[in-house]
Protein backbone atom coordinates (compact mmCIF):
# COMPACT_ATOMS: atom_id res chain seq x y z
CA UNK A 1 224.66 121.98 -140.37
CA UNK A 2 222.39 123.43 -143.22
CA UNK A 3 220.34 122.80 -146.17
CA UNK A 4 222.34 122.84 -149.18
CA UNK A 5 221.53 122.45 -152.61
CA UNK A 6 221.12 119.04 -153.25
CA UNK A 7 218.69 119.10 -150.13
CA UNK A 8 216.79 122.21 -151.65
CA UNK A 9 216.15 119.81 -155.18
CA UNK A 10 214.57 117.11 -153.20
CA UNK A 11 212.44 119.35 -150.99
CA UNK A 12 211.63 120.25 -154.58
CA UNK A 13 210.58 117.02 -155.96
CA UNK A 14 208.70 116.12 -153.13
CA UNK A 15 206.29 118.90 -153.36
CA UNK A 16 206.18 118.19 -157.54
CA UNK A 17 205.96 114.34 -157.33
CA UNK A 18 205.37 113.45 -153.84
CA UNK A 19 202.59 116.08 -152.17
CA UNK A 20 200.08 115.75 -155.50
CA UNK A 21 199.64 111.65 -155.03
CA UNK A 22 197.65 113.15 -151.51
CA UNK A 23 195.66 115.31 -154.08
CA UNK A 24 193.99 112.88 -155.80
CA UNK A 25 191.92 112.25 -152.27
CA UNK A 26 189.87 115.11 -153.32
CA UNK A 27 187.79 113.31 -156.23
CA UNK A 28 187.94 109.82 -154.50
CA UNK A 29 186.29 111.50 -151.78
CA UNK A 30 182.70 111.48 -154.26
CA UNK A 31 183.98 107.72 -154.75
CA UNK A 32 183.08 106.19 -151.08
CA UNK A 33 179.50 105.15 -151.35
CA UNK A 34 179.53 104.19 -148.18
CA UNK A 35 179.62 107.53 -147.11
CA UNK A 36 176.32 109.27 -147.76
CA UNK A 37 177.22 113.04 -146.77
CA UNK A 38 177.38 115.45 -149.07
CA UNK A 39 181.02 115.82 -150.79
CA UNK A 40 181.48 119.74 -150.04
CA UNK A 41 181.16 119.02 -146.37
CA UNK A 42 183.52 115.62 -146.77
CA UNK A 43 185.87 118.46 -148.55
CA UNK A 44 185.97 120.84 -145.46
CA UNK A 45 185.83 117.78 -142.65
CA UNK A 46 189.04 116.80 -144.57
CA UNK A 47 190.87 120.39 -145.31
CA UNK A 48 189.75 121.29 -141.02
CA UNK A 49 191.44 117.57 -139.84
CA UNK A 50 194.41 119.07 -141.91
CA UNK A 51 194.49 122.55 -140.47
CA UNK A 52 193.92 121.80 -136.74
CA UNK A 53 196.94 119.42 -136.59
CA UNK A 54 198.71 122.43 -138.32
CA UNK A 55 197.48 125.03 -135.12
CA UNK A 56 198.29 121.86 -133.11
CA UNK A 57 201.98 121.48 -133.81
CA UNK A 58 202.13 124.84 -133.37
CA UNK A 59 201.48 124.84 -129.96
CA UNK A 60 202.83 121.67 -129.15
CA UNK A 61 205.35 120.69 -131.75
CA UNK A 62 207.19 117.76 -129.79
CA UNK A 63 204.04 115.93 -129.48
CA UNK A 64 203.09 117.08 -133.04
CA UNK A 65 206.09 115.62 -134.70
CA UNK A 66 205.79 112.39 -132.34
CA UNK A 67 201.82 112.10 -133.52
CA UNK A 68 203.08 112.88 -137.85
CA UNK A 69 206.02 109.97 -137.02
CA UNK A 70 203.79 107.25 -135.81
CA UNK A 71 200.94 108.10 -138.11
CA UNK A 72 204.09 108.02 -140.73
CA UNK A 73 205.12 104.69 -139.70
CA UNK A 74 201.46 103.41 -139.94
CA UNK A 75 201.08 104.77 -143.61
CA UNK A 76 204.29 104.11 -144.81
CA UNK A 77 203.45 100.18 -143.86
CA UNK A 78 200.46 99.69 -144.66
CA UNK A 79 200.75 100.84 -148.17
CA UNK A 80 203.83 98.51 -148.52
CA UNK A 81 201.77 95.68 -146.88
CA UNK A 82 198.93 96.41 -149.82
CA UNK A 83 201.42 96.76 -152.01
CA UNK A 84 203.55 93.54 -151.09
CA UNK A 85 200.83 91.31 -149.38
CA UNK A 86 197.65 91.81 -151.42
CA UNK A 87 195.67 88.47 -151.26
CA UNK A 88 197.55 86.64 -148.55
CA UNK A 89 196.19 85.13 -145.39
CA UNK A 90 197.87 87.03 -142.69
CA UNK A 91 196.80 86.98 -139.10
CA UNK A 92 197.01 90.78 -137.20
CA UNK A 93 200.53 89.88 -135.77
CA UNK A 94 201.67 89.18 -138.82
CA UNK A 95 200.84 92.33 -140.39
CA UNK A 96 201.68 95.01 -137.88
CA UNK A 97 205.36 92.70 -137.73
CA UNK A 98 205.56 93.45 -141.83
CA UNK A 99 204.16 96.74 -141.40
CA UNK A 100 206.16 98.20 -138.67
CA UNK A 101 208.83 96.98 -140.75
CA UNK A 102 208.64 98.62 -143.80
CA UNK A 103 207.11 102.14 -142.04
CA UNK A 104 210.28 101.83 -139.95
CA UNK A 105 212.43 102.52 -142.35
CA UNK A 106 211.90 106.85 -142.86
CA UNK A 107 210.71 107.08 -139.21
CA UNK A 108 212.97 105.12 -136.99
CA UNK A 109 215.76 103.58 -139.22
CA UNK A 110 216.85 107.50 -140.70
CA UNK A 111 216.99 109.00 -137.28
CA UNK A 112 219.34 106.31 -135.75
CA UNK A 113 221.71 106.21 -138.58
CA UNK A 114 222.03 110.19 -139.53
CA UNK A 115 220.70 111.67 -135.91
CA UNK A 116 222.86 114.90 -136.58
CA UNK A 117 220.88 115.57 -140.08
CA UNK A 118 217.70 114.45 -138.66
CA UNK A 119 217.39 116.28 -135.43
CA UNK A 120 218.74 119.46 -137.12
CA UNK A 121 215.75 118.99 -139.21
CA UNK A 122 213.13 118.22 -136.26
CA UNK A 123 214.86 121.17 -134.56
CA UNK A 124 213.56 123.28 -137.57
CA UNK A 125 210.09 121.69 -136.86
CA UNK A 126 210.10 122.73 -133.53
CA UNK A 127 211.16 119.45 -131.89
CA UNK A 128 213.49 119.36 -129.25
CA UNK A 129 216.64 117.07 -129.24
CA UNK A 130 216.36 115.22 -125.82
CA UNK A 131 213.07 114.34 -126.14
CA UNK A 132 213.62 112.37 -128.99
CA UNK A 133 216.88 110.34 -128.75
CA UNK A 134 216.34 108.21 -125.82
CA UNK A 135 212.39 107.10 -127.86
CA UNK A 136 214.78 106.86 -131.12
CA UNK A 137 216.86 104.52 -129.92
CA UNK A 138 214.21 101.92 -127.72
CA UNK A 139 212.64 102.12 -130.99
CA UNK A 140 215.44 101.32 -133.45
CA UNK A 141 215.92 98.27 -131.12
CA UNK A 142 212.48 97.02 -131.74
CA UNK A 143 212.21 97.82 -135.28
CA UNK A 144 215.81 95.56 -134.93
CA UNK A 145 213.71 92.31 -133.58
CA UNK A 146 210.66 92.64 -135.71
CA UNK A 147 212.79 92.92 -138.87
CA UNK A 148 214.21 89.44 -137.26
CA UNK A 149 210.75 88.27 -136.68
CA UNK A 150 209.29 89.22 -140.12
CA UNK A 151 212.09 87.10 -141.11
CA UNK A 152 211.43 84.39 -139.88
CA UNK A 153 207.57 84.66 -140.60
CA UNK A 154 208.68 85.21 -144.17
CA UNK A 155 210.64 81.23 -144.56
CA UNK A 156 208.51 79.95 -141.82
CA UNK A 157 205.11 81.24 -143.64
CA UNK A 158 206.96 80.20 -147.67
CA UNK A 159 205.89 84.27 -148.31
CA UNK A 160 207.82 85.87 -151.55
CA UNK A 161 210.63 87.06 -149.99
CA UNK A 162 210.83 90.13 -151.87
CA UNK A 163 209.72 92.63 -149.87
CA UNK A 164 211.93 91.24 -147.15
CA UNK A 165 215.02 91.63 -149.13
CA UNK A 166 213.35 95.14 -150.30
CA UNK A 167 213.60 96.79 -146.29
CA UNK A 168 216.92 95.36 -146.02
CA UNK A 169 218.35 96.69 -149.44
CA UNK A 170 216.57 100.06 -148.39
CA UNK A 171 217.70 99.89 -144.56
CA UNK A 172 221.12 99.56 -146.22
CA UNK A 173 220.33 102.62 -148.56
CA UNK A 174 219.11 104.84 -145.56
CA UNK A 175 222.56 104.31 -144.01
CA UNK A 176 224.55 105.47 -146.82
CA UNK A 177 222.40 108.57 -148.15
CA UNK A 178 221.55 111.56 -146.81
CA UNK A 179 218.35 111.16 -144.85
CA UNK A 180 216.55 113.86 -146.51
CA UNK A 181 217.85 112.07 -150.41
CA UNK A 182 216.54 108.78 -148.78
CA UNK A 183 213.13 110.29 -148.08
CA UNK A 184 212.99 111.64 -151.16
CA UNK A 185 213.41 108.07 -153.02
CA UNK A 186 211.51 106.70 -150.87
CA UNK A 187 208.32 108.72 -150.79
CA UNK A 188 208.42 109.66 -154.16
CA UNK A 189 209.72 106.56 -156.17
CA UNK A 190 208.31 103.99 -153.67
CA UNK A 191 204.97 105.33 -151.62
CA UNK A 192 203.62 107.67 -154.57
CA UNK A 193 203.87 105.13 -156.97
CA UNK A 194 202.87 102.54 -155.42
CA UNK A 195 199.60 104.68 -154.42
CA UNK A 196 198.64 105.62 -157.48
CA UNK A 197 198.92 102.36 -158.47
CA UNK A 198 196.28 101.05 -156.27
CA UNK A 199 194.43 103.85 -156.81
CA UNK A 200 194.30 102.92 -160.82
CA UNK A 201 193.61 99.04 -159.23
CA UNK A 202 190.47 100.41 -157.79
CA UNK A 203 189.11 102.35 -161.14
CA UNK A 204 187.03 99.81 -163.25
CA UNK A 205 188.59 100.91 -166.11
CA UNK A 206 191.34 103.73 -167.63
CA UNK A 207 188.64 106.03 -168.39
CA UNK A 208 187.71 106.21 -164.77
CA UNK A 209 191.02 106.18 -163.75
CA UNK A 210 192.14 109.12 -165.98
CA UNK A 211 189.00 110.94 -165.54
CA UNK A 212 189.89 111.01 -161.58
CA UNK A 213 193.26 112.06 -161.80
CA UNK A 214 192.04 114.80 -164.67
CA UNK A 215 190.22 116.04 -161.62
CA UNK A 216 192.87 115.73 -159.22
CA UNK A 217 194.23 119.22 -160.84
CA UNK A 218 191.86 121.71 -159.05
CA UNK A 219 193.10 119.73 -155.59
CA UNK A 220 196.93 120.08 -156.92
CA UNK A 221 196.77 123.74 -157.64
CA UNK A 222 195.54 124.53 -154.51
CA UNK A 223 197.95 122.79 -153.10
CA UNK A 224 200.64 124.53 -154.85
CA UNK A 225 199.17 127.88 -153.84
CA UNK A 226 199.25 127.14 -149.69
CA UNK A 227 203.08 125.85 -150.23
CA UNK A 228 204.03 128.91 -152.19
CA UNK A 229 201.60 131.42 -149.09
CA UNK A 230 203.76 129.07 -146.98
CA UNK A 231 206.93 130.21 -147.29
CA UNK A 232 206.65 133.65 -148.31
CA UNK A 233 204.89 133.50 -144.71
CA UNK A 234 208.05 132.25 -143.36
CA UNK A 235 210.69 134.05 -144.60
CA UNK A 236 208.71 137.19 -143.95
CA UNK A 237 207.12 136.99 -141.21
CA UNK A 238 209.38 134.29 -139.50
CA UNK A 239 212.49 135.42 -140.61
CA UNK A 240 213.26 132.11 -142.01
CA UNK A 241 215.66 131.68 -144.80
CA UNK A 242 214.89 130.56 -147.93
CA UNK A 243 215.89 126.76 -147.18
CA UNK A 244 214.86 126.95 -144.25
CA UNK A 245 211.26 128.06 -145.01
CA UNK A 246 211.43 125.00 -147.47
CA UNK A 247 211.87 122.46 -145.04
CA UNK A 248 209.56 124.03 -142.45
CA UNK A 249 206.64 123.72 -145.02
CA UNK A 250 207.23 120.49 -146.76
CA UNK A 251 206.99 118.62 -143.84
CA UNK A 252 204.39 120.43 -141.70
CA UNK A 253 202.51 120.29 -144.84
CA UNK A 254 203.12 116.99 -145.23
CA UNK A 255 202.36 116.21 -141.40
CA UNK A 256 198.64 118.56 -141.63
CA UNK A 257 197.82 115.96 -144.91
CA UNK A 258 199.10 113.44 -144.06
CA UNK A 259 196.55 113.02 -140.91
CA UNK A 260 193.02 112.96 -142.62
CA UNK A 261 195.08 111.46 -146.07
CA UNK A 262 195.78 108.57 -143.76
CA UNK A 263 192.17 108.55 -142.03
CA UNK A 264 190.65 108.33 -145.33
CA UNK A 265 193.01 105.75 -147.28
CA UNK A 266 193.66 103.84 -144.79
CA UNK A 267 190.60 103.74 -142.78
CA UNK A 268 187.71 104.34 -145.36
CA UNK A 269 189.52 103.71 -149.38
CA UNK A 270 190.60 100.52 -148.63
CA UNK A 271 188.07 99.33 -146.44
CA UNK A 272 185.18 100.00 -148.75
């Protein structure tokens, strides 16, 4: 088991298409009124969250990887929940059922249907093999029964049924790509787009809109530059290979963002 080629172009587009949507937190961080602190020290609260989890995994990557999978699954669904559900009278149940759902797909669905692919991939991360099956599979089962119960919710409740028939056309998807292609679709094609499109549904007009992504560009370069530091750290100093080093920083990258990206999107954005 390896990285090949294919795997190596959608490593690629994730860090061109699907790491700069996170960017764009850096200007909508001057957006929250409700926060009156001043935006430098909202900039370094936010770039610290990131870089402890890093030196966290590093020290404890099984519970690091368990800790970027849940808070995966919890980000994955509630953007599809925004994205799907906006303006409907759900009750909590209701919405962790939908949400669990959807954020099931990448975190729990993958796993169970390619687990040689995947755990090669959480080996690279550090993760070890038997810690994770026997969680994998209790899991699968329950993401199994709430599918069930978000369809029933779905006829019971007269919702669109769309995003129903969306996780099972992409549950059926997972299973017949290559985990790391599935991610790739679905975090850039699905989650990035549908971000920035609530992102623009929040801007009073185009201007603003255009204006904050015109000044997501400072935030994207220096994103760029830690991926680039970060694998010319690991296939030096780690004696990674090339691939390898790839994977290793995409998704600890990912995982160190992805903690105060969800925080503040989740948590703050939308709550506003």
């Amino acid at each position: 088991m390896e990285i090949n080629s294919i795997d190596t172009i959608c490593l690629a587009l994730i860090i061109l298409i699907g790491l700069p949507h996170g960017a764009i937190d850096g200007p909508l961080l001057t957006k929250v009124s409700k926060i009156q602190i001043n935006p430098n020290f909202q900039f370094l609260s936010y770039v610290s969250a990131g870089a402890g989890f890093w030196g966290f995994w590093a020290y404890f990557p099984n519970v690091g990887l368990s800790i970027f999978l849940i808070i995966s699954l919890i980000h994955f669904g509630l953007g599809d929940l925004r994205s799907n559900f906006s303006g409907f009278n759900l009750n909590n149940f209701e919405k962790f059922i939908i949400s669990f759902s959807h954020g099931g797909l990448v975190t729990i669905v993958a796993p169970i249907f390619h687990p040689e692919k995947t755990f090669f991939i959480f080996n690279i991360l550090g993760g070890t093999h038997h810690f994770f099956y026997s969680v994998f599979l209790a899991a699968f089962l329950f993401w199994c029964v709430g599918l069930i119960i978000f369809s029933v919710i779905t006829f019971q409740r007269s919702l669109k049924r769309l995003p129903l028939y969306e996780v099972i056309i992409l549950a059926i998807s997972c299973y017949l790509l290559d985990p790391i292609i599935f991610f790739t679709f679905y975090f850039c094609g699905i989650h990035t787009v549908r971000h920035v499109i609530s992102i623009k549904a929040n801007c009073s007009s185009n201007i603003e809109f255009y204006e904050t992504i015109n000044k997501t560009i400072p935030f994207l370069i220096m994103t760029m530059f830690i991926v680039i530091s970060l694998i010319v750290y690991y296939i030096f100093y780690k004696d990674f290979e090339f691939n390898d080093s790839l994977t290793k920083t995409v998704f600890l990258l990912l995982a160190s963002l992805t903690v105060p990206h969800m925080i503040f999107i989740d948590n703050i954005f939308h709550k506003r």
